[in-house]
Protein backbone atom coordinates (compact mmCIF):
# COMPACT_ATOMS: atom_id res chain seq x y z
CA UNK A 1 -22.03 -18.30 20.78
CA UNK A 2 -23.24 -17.62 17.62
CA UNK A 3 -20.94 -18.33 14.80
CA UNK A 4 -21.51 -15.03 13.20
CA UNK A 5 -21.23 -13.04 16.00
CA UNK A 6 -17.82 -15.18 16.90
CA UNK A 7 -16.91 -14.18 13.30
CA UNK A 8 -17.32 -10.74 14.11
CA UNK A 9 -15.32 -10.29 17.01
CA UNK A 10 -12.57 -13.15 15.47
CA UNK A 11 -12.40 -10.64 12.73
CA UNK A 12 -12.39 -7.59 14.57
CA UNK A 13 -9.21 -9.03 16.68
CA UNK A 14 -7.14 -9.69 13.12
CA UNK A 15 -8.39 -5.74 12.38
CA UNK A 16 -7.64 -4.37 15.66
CA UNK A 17 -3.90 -5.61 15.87
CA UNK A 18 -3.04 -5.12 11.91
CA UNK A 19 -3.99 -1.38 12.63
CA UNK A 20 -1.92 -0.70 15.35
CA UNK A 21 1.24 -3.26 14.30
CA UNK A 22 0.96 -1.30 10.87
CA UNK A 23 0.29 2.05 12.28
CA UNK A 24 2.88 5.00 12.73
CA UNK A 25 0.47 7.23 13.97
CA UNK A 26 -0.31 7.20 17.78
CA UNK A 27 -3.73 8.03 17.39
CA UNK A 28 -4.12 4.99 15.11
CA UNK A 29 -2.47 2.74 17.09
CA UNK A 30 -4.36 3.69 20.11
CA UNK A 31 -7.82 3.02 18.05
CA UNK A 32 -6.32 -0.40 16.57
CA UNK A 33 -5.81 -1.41 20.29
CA UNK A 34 -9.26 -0.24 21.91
CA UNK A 35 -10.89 -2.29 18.27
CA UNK A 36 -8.97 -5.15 19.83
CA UNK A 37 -10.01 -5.04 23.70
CA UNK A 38 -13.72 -4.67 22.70
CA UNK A 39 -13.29 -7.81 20.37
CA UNK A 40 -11.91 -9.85 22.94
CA UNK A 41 -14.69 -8.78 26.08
CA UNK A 42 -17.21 -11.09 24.51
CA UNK A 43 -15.13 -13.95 23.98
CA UNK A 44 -14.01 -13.84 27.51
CA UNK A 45 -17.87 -13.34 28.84
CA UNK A 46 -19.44 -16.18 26.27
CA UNK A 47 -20.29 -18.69 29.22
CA UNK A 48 -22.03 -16.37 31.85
CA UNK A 49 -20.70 -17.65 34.59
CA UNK A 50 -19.99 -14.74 37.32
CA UNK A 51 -16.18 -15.44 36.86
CA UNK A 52 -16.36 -14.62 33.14
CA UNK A 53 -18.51 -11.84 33.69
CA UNK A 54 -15.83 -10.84 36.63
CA UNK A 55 -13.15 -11.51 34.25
CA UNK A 56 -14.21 -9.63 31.53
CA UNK A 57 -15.17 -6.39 33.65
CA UNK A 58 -12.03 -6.56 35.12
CA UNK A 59 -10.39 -6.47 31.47
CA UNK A 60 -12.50 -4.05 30.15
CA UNK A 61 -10.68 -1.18 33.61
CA UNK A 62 -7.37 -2.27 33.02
CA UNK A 63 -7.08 -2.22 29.37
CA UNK A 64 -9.20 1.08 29.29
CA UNK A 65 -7.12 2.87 31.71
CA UNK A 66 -3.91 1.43 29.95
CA UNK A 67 -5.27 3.40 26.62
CA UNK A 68 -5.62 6.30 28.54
CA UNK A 69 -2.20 6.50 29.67
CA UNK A 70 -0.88 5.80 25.90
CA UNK A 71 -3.46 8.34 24.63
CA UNK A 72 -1.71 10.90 27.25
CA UNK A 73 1.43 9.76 26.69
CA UNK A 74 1.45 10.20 23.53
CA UNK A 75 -0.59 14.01 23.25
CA UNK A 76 1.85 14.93 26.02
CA UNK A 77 4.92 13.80 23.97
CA UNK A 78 3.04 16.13 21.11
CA UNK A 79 2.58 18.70 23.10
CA UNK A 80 6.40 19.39 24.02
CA UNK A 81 7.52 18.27 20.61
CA UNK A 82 4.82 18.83 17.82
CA UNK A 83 5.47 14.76 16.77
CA UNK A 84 2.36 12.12 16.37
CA UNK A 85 5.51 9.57 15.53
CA UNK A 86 5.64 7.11 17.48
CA UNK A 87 9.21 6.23 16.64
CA UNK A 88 9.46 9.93 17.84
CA UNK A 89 8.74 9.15 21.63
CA UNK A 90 11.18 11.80 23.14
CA UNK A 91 10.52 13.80 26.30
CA UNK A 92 11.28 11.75 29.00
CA UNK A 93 7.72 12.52 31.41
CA UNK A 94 5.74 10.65 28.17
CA UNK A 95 8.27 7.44 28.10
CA UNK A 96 7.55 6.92 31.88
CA UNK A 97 3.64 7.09 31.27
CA UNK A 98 4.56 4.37 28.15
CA UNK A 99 6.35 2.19 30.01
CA UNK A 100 3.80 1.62 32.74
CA UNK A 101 0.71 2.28 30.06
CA UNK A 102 2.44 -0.82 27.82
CA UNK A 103 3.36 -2.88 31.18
CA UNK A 104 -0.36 -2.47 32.39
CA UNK A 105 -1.48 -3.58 28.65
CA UNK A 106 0.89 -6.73 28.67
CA UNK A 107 0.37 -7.62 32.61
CA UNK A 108 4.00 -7.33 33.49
CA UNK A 109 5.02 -6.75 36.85
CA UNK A 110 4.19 -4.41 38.81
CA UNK A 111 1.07 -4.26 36.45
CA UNK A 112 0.38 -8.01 36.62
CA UNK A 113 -2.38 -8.35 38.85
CA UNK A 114 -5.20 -8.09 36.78
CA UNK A 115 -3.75 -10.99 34.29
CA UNK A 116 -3.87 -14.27 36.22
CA UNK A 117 -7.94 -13.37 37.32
CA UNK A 118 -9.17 -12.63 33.64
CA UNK A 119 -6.83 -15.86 32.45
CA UNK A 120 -9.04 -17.86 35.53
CA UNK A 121 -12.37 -16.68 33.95
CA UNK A 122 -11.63 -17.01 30.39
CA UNK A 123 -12.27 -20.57 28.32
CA UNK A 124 -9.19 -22.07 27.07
CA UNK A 125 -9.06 -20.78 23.64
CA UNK A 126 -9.88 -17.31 24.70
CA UNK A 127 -7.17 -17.90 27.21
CA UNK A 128 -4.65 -18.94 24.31
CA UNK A 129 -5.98 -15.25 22.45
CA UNK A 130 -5.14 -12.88 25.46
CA UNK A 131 -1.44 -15.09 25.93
CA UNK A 132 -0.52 -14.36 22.45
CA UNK A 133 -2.72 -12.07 20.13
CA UNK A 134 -3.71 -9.94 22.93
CA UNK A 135 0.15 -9.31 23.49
CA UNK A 136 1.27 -8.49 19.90
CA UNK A 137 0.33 -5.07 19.33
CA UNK A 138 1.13 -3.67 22.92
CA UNK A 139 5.06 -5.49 22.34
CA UNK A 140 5.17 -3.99 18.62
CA UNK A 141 4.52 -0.65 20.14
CA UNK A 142 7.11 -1.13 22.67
CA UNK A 143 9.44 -2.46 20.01
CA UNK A 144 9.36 0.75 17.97
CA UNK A 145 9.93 3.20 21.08
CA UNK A 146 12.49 0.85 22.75
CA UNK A 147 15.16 3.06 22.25
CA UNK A 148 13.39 6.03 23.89
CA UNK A 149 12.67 3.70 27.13
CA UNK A 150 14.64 3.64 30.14
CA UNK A 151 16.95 0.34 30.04
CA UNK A 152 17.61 0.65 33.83
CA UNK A 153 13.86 0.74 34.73
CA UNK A 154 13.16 -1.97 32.30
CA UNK A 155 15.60 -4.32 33.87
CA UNK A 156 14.34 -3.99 37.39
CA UNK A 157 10.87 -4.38 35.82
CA UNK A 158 11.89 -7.72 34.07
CA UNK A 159 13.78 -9.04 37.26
CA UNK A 160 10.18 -8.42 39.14
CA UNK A 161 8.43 -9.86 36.70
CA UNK A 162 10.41 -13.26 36.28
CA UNK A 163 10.65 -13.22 40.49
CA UNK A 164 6.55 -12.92 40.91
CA UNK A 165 6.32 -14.98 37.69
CA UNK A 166 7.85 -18.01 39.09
CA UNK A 167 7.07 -17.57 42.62
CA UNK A 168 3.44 -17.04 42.80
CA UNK A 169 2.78 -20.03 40.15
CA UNK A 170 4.23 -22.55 42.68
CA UNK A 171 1.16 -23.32 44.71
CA UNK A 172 -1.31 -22.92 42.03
CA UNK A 173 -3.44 -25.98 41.27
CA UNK A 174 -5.75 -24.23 38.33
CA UNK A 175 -3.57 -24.63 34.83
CA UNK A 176 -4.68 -21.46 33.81
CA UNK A 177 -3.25 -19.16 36.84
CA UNK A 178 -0.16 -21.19 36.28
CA UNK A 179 -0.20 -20.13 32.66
CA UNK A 180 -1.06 -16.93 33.29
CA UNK A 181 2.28 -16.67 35.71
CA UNK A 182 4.17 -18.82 32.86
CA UNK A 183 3.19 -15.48 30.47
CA UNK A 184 4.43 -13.12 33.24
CA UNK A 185 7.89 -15.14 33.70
CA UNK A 186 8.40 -15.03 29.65
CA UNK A 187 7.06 -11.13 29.70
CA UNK A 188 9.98 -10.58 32.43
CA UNK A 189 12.65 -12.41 29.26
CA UNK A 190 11.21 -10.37 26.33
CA UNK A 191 11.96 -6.69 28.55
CA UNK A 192 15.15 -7.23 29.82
CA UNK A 193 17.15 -7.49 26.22
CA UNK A 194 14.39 -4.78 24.20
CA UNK A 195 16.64 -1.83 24.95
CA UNK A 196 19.77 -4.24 23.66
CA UNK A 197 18.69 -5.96 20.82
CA UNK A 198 14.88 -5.56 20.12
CA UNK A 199 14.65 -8.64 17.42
CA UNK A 200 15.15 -10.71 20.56
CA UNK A 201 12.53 -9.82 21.98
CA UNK A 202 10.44 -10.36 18.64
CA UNK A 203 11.95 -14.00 18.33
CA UNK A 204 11.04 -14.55 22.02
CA UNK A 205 7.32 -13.95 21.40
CA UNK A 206 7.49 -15.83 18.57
CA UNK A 207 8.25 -19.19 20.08
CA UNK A 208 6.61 -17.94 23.46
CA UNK A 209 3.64 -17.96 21.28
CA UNK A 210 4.09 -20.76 19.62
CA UNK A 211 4.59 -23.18 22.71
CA UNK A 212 1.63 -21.47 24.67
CA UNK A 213 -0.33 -22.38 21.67
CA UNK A 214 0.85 -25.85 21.30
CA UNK A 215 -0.24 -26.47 25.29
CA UNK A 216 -3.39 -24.63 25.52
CA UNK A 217 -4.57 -26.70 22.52
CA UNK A 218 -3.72 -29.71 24.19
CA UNK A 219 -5.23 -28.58 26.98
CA UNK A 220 -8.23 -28.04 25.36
CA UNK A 221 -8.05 -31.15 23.44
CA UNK A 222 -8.24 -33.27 26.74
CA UNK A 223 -10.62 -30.43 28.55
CA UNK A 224 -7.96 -30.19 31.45
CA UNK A 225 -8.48 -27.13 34.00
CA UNK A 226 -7.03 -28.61 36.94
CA UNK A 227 -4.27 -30.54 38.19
CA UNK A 228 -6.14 -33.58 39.66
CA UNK A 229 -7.88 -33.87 36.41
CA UNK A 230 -4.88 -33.54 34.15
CA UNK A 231 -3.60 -36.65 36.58
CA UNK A 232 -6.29 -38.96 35.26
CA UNK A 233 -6.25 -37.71 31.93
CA UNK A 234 -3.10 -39.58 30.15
CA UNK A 235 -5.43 -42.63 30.15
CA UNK A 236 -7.59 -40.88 27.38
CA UNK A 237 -4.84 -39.81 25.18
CA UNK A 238 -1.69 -41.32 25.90
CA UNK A 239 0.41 -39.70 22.64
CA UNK A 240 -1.04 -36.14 23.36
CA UNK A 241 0.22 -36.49 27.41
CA UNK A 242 3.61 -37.28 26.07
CA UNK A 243 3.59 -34.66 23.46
CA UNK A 244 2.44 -32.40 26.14
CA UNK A 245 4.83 -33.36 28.56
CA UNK A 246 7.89 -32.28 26.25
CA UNK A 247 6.01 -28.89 25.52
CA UNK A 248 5.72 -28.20 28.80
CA UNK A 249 9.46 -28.79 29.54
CA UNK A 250 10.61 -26.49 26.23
CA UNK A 251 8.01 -23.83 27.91
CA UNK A 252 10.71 -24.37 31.38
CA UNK A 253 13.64 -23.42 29.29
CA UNK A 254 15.13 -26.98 29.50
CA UNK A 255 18.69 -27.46 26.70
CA UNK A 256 18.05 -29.91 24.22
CA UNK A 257 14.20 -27.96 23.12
CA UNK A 258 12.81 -24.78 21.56
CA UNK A 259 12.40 -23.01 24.77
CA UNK A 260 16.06 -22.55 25.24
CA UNK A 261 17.21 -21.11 22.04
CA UNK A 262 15.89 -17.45 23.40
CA UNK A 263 16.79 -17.79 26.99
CA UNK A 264 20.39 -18.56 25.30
CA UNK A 265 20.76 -15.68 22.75
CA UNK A 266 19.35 -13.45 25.64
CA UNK A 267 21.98 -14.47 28.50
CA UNK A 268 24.72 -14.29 25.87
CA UNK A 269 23.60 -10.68 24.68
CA UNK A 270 23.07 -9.37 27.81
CA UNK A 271 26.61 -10.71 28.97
CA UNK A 272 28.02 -9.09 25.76
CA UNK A 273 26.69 -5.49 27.02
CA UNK A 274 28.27 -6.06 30.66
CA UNK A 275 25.06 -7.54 32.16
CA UNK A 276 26.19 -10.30 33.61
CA UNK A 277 24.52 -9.74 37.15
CA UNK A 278 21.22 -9.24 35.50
CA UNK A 279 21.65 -12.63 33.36
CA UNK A 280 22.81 -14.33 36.22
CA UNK A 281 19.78 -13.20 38.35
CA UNK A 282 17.25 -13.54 35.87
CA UNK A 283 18.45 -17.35 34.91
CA UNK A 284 17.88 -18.11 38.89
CA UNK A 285 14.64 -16.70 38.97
CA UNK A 286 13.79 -18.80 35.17
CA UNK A 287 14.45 -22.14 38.42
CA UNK A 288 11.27 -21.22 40.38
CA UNK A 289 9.01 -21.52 36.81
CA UNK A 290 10.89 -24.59 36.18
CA UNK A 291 9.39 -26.34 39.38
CA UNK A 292 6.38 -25.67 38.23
CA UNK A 293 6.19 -26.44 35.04
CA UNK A 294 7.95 -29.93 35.96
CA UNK A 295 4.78 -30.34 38.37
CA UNK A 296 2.60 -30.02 35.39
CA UNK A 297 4.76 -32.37 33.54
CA UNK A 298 4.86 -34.75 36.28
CA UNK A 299 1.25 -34.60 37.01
CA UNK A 300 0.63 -35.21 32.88
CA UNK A 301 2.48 -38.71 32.05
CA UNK A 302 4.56 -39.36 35.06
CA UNK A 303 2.19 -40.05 37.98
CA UNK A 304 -0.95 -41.61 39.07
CA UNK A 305 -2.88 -39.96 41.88
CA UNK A 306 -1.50 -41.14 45.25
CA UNK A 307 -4.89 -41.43 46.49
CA UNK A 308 -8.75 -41.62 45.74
CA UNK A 309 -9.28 -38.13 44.12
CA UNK A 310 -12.84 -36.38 43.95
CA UNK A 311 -12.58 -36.38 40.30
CA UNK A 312 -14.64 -38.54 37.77
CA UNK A 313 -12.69 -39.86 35.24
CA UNK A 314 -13.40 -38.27 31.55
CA UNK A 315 -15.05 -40.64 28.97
CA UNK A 316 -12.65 -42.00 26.35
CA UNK A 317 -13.28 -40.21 23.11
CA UNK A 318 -12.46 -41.16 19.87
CA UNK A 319 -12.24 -37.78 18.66
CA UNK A 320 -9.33 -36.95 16.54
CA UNK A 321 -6.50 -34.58 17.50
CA UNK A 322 -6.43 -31.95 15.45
CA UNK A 323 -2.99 -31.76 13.17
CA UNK A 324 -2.37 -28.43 14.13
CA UNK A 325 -1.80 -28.77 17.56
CA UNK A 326 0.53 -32.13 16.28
CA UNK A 327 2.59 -29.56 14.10
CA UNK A 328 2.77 -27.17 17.44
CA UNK A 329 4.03 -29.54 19.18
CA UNK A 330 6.67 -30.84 17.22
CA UNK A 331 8.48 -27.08 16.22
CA UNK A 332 8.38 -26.36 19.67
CA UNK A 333 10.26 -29.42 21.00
CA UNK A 334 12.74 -29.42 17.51
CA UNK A 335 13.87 -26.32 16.79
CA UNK A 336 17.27 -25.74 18.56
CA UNK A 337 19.36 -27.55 15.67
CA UNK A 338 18.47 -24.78 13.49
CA UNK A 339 19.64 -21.77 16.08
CA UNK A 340 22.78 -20.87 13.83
CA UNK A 341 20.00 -20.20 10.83
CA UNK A 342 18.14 -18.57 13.25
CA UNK A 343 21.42 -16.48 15.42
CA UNK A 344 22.38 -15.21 11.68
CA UNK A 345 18.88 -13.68 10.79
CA UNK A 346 19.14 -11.42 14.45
């Protein structure tokens, strides 16, 4: 792609979500989120291949209809209430039309079909975008009306999501479906606690983000799209395998690592407001993504292929990692010492 034209539609992303993170206007927030899905079609689409193409299409009718639920949700809200707030989300017919407009914008269950296709037809880095950037103005949006939502509905929704989040990633063998199913897991954690304690949520998607980023950059360092060639592919880059390895094991939730500082905070909030069923449930489900993200370990540094594969091996390359994805990795295997500092800013 062009580097102008990528320059374009980078900074037309940036745009897109600062408008609607910033806005308080649903109008505004609805054109800061279409600015962002037209950024991110071409990105998706760069290669030409009929999956990207497929891909991006089938972005384009989700993400459009998903506007056009918030855009009536929001002039039907106005219509029974005179307010264009959107911290003033009040009659109860517009919050249901949110709830399923911002679930279809995030892919969270029963909205979530659409997510693991476009992730499957996207390159890697444009995968990384729609796991983390795509996701940050849809979850500020649902921040700010959180208290307007239905907590009941949202905790079924979560339970569904973390059940077909974990289950339908077992038998994948493509790294991005099983991504894309990681995403719908962690989506499933961020929407159980938002009608609780919403700065949960936040700090979720924070290191969510974060760890996605550190292993699609990894990913992408060691051009990995499958299992049987992420099997052959510690021989290239030994230190980045390892790295990736503990990543991928803070992404599963595991104690002494990043990824269990929010799953903690959010099983000891939601046993504080007389939840404990729905923690209980919900850290079950969390034990189907584990087994696959322990196959994706496994397969990275742990295990040679039991038998001739298909693949050819990838050409050594002396090609430097690049320090960010070193910095990545390292704050999102370290960070649980700090998750007093951390409990006290909540």
């Amino acid at each position: 792609m062009n580097p102008q034209a990528k320059l374009i539609f980078t900074t037309s992303l940036l745009l897109g979500t600062t408008i609607t993170i910033s806005s308080n206007h649903w109008i505004t927030a609805w054109a800061g989120l279409e600015i962002n899905t037209l950024a991110i079609l071409p990105l998706i689409s760069k290669s030409h291949h009929p999956r990207a193409i497929e891909a991006a299409t089938k972005y384009f009718l989700v993400q459009a209809t998903a506007s056009a639920l918030v855009l009536f949700s929001s002039m039907t809200n106005a219509w029974h209430t005179g307010q264009w707030d959107i911290t003033q989300l009040t009659h109860p017919e517009s919050c249901l039309i949110l709830t399923s407009a911002i679930a279809m914008k995030l892919g969270l269950a029963p909205f979530h079909f659409w997510f693991p296709e476009v992730l499957q037809g996207s390159p890697l880095i444009t995968g990384l975008l729609l796991s983390t950037v795509m996701k940050f103005p849809p979850i500020t949006l649902f921040l700010m009306t959180s208290h307007s939502l239905n907590p009941t509905l949202l905790t079924w929704m979560a339970l569904l999501s973390a059940a077909l989040g974990g289950w339908m990633g077992l038998n994948q063998t493509q790294v991005r479906k099983i991504l894309a199913f990681s995403s719908i897991a962690h989506l499933g954690w961020m929407t159980i606690i938002i009608s609780y304690n919403p700065k949960l949520t936040l700090l979720n998607f924070y290191l969510y983000a974060l760890m996605t980023s550190a292993t699609f950059l990894a990913l992408n360092s060691i051009k990995v799209l499958k299992l049987s060639t992420l099997m052959t592919s510690w021989t290239k880059t030994p230190a980045l395998n390892a790295m990736l390895f503990l990543v991928l094991l803070s992404l599963a939730g595991l104690p002494p690592l990043t990824g269990f500082l929010p799953k903690w905070l959010i099983i000891q909030e939601l046993t504080k407001q007389g939840m404990a069923p729905a923690a209980v449930v919900i850290s079950l489900l969390s034990l189907l993504g584990l087994f696959f993200y322990l196959r994706l370990a496994y397969c990275a540094t742990i295990t040679l292929p039991p038998h001739a594969t298909n693949q050819m091996k990838l050409w050594h390359t002396n090609k430097p990692t690049h320090a960010l994805v070193a910095i990545l990795a390292i704050t999102s295997t370290t960070l649980l010492p700090i998750s007093p500092m951390i409990s006290t800013l909540l």
